[in-house]
PDB file of N, CA and C in Angstrom:
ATOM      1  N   UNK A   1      92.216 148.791 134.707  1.00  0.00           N
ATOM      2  CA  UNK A   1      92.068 147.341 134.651  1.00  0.00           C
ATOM      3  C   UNK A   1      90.601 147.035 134.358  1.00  0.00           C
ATOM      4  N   UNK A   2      90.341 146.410 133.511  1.00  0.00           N
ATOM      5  CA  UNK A   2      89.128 146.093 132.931  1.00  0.00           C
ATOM      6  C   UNK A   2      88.385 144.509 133.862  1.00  0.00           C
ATOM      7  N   UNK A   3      89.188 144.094 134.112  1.00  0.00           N
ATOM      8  CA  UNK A   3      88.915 142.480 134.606  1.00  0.00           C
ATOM      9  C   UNK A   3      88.685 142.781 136.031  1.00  0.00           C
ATOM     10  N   UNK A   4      87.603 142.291 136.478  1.00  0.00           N
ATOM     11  CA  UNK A   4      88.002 141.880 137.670  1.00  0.00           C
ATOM     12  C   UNK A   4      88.568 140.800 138.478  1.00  0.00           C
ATOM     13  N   UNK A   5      89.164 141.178 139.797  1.00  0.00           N
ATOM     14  CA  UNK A   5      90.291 140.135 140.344  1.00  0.00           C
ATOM     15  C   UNK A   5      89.393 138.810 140.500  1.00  0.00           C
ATOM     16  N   UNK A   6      88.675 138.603 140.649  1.00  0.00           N
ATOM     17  CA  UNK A   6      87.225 137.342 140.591  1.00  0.00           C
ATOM     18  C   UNK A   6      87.597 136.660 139.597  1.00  0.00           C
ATOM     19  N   UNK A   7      88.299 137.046 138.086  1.00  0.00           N
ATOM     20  CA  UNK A   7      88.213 136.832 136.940  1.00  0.00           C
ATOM     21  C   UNK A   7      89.512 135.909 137.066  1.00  0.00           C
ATOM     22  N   UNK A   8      90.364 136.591 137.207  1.00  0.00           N
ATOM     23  CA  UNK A   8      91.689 135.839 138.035  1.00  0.00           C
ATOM     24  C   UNK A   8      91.860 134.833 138.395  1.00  0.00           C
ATOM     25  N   UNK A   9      90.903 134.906 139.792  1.00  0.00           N
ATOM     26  CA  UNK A   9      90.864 133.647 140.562  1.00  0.00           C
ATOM     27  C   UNK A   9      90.703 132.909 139.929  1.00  0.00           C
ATOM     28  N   UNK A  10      89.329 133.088 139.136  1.00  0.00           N
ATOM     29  CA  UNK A  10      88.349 131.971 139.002  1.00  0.00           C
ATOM     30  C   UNK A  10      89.162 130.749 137.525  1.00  0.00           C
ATOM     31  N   UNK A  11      90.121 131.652 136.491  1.00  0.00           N
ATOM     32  CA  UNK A  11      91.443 131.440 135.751  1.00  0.00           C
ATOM     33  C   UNK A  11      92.084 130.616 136.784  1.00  0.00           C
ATOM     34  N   UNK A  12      92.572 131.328 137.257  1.00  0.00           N
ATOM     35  CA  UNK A  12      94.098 130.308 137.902  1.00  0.00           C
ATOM     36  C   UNK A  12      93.460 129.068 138.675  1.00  0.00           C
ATOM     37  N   UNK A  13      92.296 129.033 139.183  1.00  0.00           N
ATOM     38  CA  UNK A  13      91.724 127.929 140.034  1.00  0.00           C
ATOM     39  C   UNK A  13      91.376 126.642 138.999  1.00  0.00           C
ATOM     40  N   UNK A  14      91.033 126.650 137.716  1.00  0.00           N
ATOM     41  CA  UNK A  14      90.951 126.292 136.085  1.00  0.00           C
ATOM     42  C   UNK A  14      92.440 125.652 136.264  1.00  0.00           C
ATOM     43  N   UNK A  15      93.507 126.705 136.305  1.00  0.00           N
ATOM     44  CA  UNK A  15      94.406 126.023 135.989  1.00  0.00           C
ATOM     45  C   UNK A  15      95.598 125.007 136.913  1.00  0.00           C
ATOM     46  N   UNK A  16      94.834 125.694 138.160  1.00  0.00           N
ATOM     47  CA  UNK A  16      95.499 124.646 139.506  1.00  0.00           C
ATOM     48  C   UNK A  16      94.538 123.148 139.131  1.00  0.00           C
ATOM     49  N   UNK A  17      93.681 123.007 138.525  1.00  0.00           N
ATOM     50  CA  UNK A  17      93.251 121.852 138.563  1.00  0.00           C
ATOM     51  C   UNK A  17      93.894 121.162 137.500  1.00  0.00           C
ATOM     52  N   UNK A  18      94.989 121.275 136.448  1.00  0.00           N
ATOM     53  CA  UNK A  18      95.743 121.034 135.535  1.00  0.00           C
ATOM     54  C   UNK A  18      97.209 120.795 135.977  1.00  0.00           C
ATOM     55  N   UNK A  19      97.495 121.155 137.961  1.00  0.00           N
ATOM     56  CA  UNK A  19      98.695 120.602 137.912  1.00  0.00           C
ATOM     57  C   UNK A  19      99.447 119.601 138.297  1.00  0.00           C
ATOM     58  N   UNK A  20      98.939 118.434 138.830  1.00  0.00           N
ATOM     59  CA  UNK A  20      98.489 117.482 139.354  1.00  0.00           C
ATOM     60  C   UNK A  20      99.220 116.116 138.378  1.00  0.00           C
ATOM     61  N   UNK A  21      98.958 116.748 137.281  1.00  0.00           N
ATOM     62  CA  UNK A  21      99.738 116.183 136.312  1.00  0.00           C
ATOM     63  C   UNK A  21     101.222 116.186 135.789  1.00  0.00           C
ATOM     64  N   UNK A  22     101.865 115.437 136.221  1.00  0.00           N
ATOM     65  CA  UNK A  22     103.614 115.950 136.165  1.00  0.00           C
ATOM     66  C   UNK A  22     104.227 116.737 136.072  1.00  0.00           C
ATOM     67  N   UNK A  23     103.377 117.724 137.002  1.00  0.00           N
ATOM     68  CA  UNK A  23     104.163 119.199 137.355  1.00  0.00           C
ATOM     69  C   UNK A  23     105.027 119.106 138.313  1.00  0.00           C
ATOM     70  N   UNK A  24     105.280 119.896 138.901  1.00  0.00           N
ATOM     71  CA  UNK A  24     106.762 119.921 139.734  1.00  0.00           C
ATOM     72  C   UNK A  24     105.985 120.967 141.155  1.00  0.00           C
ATOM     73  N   UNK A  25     106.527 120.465 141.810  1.00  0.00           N
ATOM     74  CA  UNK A  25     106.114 121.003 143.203  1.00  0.00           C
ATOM     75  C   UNK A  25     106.784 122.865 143.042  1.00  0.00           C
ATOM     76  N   UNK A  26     107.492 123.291 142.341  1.00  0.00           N
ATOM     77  CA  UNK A  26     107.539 124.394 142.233  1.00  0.00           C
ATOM     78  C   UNK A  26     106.639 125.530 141.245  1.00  0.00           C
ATOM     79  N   UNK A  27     106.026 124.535 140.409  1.00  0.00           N
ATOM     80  CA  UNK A  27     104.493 125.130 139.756  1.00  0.00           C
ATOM     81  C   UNK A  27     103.585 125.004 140.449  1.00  0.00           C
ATOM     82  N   UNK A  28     103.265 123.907 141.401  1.00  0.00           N
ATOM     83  CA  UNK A  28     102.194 124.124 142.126  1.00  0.00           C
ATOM     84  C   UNK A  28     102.153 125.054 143.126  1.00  0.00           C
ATOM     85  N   UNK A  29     103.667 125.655 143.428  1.00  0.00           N
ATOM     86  CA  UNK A  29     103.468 126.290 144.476  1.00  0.00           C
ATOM     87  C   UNK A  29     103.148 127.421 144.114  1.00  0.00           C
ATOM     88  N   UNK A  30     103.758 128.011 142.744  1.00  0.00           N
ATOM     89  CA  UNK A  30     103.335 129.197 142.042  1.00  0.00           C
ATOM     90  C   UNK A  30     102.174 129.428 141.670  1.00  0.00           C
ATOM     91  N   UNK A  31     101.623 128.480 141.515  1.00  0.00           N
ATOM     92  CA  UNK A  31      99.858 128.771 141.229  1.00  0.00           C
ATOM     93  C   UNK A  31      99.102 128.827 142.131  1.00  0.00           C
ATOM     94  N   UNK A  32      99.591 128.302 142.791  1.00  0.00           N
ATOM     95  CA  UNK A  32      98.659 128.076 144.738  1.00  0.00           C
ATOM     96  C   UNK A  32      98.936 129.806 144.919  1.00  0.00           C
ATOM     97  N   UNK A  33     100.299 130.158 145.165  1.00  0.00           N
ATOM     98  CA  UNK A  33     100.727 131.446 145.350  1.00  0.00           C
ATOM     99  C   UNK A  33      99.852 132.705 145.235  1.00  0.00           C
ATOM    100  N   UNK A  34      99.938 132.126 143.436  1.00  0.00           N
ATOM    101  CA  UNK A  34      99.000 133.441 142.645  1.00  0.00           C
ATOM    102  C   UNK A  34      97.948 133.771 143.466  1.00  0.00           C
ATOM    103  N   UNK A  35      97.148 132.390 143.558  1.00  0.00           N
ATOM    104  CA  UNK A  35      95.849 132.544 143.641  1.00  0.00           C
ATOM    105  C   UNK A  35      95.472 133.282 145.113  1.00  0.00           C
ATOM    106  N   UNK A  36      96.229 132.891 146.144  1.00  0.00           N
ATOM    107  CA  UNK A  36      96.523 133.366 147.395  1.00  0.00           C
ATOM    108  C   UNK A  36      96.136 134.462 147.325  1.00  0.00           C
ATOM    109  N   UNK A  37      97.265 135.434 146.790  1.00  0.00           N
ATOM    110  CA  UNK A  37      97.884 136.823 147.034  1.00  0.00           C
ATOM    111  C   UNK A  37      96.464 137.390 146.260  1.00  0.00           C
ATOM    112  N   UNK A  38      95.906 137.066 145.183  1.00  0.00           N
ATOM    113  CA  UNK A  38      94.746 137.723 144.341  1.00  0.00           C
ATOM    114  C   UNK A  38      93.251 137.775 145.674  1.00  0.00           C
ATOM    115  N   UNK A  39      93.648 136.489 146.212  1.00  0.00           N
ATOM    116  CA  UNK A  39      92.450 136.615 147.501  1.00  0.00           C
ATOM    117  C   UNK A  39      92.773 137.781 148.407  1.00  0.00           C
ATOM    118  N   UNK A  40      93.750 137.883 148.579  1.00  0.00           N
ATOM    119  CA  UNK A  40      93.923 138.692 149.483  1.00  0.00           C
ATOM    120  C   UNK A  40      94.088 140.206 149.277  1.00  0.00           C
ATOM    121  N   UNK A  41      94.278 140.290 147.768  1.00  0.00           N
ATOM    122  CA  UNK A  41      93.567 141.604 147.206  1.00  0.00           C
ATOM    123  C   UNK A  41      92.227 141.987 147.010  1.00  0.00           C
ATOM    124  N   UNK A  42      91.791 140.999 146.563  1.00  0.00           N
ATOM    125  CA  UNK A  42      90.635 141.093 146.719  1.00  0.00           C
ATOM    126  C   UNK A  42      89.769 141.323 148.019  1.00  0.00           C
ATOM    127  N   UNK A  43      90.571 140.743 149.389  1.00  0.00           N
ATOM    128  CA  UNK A  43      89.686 141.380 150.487  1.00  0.00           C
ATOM    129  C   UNK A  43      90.085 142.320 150.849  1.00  0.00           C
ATOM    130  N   UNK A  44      91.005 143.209 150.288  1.00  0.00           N
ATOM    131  CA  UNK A  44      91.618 144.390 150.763  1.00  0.00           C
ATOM    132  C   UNK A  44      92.156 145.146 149.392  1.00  0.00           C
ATOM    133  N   UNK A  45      91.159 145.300 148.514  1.00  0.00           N
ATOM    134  CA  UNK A  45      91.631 146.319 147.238  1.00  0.00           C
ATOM    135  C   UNK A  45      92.405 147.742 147.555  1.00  0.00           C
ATOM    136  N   UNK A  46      92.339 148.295 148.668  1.00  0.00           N
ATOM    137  CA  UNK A  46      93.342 149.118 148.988  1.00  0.00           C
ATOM    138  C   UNK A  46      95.134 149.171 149.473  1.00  0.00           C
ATOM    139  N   UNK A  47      94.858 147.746 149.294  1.00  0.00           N
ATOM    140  CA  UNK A  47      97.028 148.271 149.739  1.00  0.00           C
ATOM    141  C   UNK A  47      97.512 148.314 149.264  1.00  0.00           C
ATOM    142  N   UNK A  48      97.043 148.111 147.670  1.00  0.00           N
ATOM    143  CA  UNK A  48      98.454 147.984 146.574  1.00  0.00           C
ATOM    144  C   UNK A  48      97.111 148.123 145.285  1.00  0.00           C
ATOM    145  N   UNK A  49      97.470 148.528 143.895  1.00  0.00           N
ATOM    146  CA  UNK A  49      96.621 148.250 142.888  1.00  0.00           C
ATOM    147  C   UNK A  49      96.706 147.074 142.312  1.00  0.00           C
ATOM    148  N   UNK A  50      95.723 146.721 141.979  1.00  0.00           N
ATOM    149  CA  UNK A  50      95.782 145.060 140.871  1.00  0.00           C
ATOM    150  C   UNK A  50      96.347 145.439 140.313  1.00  0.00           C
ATOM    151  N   UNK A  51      97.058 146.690 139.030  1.00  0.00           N
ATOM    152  CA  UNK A  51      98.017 145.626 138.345  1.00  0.00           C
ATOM    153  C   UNK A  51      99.379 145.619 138.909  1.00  0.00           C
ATOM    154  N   UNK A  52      99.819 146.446 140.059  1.00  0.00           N
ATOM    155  CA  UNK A  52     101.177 145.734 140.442  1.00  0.00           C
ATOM    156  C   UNK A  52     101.165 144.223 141.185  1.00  0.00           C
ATOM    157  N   UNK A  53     100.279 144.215 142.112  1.00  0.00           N
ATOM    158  CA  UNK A  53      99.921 142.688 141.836  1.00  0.00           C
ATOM    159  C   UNK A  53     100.355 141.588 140.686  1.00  0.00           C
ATOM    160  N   UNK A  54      99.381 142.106 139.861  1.00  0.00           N
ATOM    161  CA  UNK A  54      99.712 140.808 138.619  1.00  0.00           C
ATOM    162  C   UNK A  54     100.915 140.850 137.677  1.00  0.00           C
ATOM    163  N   UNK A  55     101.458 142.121 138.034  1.00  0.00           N
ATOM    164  CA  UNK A  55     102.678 142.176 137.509  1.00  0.00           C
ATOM    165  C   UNK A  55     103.773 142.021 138.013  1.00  0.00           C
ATOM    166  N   UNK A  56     103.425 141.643 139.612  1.00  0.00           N
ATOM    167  CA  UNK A  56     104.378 141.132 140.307  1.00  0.00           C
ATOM    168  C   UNK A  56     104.385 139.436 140.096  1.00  0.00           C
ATOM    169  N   UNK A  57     103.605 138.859 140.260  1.00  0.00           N
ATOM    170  CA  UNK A  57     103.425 137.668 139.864  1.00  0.00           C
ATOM    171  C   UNK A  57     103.792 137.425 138.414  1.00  0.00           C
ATOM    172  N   UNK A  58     103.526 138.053 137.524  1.00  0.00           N
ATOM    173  CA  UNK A  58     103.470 137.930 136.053  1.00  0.00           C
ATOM    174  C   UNK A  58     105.113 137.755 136.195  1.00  0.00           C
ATOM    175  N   UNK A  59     106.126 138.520 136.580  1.00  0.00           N
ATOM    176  CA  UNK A  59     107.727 138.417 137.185  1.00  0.00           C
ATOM    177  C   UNK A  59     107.843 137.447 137.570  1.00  0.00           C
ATOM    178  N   UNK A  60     107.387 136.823 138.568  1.00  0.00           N
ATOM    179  CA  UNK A  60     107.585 135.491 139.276  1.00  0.00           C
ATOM    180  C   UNK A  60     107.573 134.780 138.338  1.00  0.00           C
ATOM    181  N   UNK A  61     106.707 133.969 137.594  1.00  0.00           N
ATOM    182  CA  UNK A  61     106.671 133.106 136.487  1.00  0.00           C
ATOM    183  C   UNK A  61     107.070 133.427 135.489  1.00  0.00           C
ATOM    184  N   UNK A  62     107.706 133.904 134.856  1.00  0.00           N
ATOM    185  CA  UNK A  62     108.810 134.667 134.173  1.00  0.00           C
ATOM    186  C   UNK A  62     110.116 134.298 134.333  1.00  0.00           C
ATOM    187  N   UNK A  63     110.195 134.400 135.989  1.00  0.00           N
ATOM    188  CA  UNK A  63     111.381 133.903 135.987  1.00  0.00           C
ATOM    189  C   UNK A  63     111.562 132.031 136.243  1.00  0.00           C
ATOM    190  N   UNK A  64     110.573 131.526 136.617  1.00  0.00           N
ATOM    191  CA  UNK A  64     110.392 130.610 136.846  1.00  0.00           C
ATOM    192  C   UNK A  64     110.818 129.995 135.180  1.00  0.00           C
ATOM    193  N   UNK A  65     110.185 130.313 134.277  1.00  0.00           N
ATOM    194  CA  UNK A  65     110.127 129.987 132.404  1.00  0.00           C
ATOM    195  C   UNK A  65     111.195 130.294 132.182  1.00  0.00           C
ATOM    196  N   UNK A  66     111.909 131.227 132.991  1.00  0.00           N
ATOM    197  CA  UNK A  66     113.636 130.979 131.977  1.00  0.00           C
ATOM    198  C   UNK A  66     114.205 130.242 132.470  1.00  0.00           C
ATOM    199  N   UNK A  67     113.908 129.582 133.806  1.00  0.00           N
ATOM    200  CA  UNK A  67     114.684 128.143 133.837  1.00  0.00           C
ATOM    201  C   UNK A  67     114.062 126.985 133.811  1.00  0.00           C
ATOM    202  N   UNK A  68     112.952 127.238 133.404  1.00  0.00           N
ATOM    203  CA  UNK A  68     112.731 125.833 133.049  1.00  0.00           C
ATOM    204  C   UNK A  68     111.918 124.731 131.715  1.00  0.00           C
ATOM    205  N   UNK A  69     112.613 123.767 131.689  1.00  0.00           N
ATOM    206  CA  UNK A  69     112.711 123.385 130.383  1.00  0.00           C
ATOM    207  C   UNK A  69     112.035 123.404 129.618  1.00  0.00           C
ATOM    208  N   UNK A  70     111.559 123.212 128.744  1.00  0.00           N
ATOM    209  CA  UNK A  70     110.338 123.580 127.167  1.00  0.00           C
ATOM    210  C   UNK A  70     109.620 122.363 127.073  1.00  0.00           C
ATOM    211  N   UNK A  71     110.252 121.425 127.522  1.00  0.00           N
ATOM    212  CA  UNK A  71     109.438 119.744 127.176  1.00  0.00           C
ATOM    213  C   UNK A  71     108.580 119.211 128.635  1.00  0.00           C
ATOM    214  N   UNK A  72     108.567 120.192 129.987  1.00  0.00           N
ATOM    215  CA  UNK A  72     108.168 120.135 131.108  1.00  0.00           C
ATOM    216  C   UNK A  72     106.653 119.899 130.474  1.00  0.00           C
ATOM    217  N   UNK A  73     106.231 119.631 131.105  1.00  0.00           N
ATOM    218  CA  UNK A  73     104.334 120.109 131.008  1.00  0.00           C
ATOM    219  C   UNK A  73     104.224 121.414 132.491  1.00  0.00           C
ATOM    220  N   UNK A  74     105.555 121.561 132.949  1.00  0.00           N
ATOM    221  CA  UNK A  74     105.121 122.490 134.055  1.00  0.00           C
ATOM    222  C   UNK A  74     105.586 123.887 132.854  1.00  0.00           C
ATOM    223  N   UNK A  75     106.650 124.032 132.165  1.00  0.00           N
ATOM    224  CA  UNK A  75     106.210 125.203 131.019  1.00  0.00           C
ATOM    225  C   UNK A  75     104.781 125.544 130.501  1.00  0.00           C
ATOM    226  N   UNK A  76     104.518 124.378 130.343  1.00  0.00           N
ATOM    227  CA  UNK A  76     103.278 124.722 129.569  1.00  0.00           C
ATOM    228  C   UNK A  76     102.345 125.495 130.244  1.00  0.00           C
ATOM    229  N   UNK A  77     102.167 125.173 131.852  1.00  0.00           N
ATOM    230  CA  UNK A  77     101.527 125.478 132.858  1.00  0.00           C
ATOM    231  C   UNK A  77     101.520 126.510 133.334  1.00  0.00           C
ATOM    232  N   UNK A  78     102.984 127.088 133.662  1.00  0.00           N
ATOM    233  CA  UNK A  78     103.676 128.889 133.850  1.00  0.00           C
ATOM    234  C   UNK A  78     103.661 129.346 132.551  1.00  0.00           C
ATOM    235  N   UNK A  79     103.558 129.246 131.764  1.00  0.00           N
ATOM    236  CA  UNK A  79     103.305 130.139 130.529  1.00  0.00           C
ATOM    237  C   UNK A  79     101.728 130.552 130.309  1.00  0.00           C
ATOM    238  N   UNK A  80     100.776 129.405 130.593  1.00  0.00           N
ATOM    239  CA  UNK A  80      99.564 129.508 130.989  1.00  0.00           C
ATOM    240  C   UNK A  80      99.113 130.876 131.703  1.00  0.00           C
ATOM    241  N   UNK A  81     100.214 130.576 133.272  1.00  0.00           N
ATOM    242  CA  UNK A  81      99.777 131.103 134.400  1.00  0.00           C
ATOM    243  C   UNK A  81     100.284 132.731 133.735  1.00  0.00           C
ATOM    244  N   UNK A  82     101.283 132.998 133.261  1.00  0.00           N
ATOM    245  CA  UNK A  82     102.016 134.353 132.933  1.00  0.00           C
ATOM    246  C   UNK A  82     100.577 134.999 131.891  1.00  0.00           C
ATOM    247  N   UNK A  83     100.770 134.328 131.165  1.00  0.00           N
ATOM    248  CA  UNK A  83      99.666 134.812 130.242  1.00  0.00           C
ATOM    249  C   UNK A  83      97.880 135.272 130.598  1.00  0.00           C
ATOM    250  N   UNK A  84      97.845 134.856 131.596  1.00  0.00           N
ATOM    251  CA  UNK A  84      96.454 134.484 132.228  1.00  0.00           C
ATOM    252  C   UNK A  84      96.903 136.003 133.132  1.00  0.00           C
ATOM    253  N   UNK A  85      97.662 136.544 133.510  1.00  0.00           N
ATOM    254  CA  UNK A  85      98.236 137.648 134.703  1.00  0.00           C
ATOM    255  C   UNK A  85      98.302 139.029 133.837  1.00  0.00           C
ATOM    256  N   UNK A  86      98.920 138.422 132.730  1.00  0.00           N
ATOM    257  CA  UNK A  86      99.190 139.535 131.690  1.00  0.00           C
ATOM    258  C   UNK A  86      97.902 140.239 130.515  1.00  0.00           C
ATOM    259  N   UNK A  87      96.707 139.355 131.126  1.00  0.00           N
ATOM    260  CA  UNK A  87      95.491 139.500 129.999  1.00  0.00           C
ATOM    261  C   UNK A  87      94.583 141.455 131.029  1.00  0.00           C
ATOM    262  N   UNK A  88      94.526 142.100 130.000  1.00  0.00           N
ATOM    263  CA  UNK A  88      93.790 143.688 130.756  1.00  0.00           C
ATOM    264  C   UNK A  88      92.631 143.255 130.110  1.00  0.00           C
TER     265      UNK A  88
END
């Protein structure tokens, strides 16, 4: 992994400030989520490696995007967030 988890945060915190806007309480919770679980790797880089981490999350919003609709602005937002998880 080339990035560090700092890099992450400091991404998804960018994009929690984008959801505020007619997102759906189930994107905010996913981004709040992300950002959580990355803190908490980050204070403990030993219990698991970053990328199952972000590839656990990267799943989460994944599945979140196959159900939900294309004209949301919360798509726009989890596709954001997937892509932002999926960057080495």
């Amino acid at each position: 992994m080339d990035k560090p988890v700092s890099y992450y945060i400091e991404k998804l915190n960018k994009l929690e400030d984008k959801l505020y806007y007619k997102c759906r309480q189930i994107s905010i919770d996913l981004v709040q989520n992300s950002i959580d679980e990355l803190m908490q790797y980050e204070e403990d880089p030993k219990r698991m490696p970053l990328d199952i981490v972000l590839g656990s999350l990267a799943y989460k919003a994944d599945t979140v995007l196959e159900v939900c609709d294309r004209e949301l602005k919360d798509y726009e937002i989890i596709f954001e967030l997937k892509r932002i998880l999926e960057e080495k």
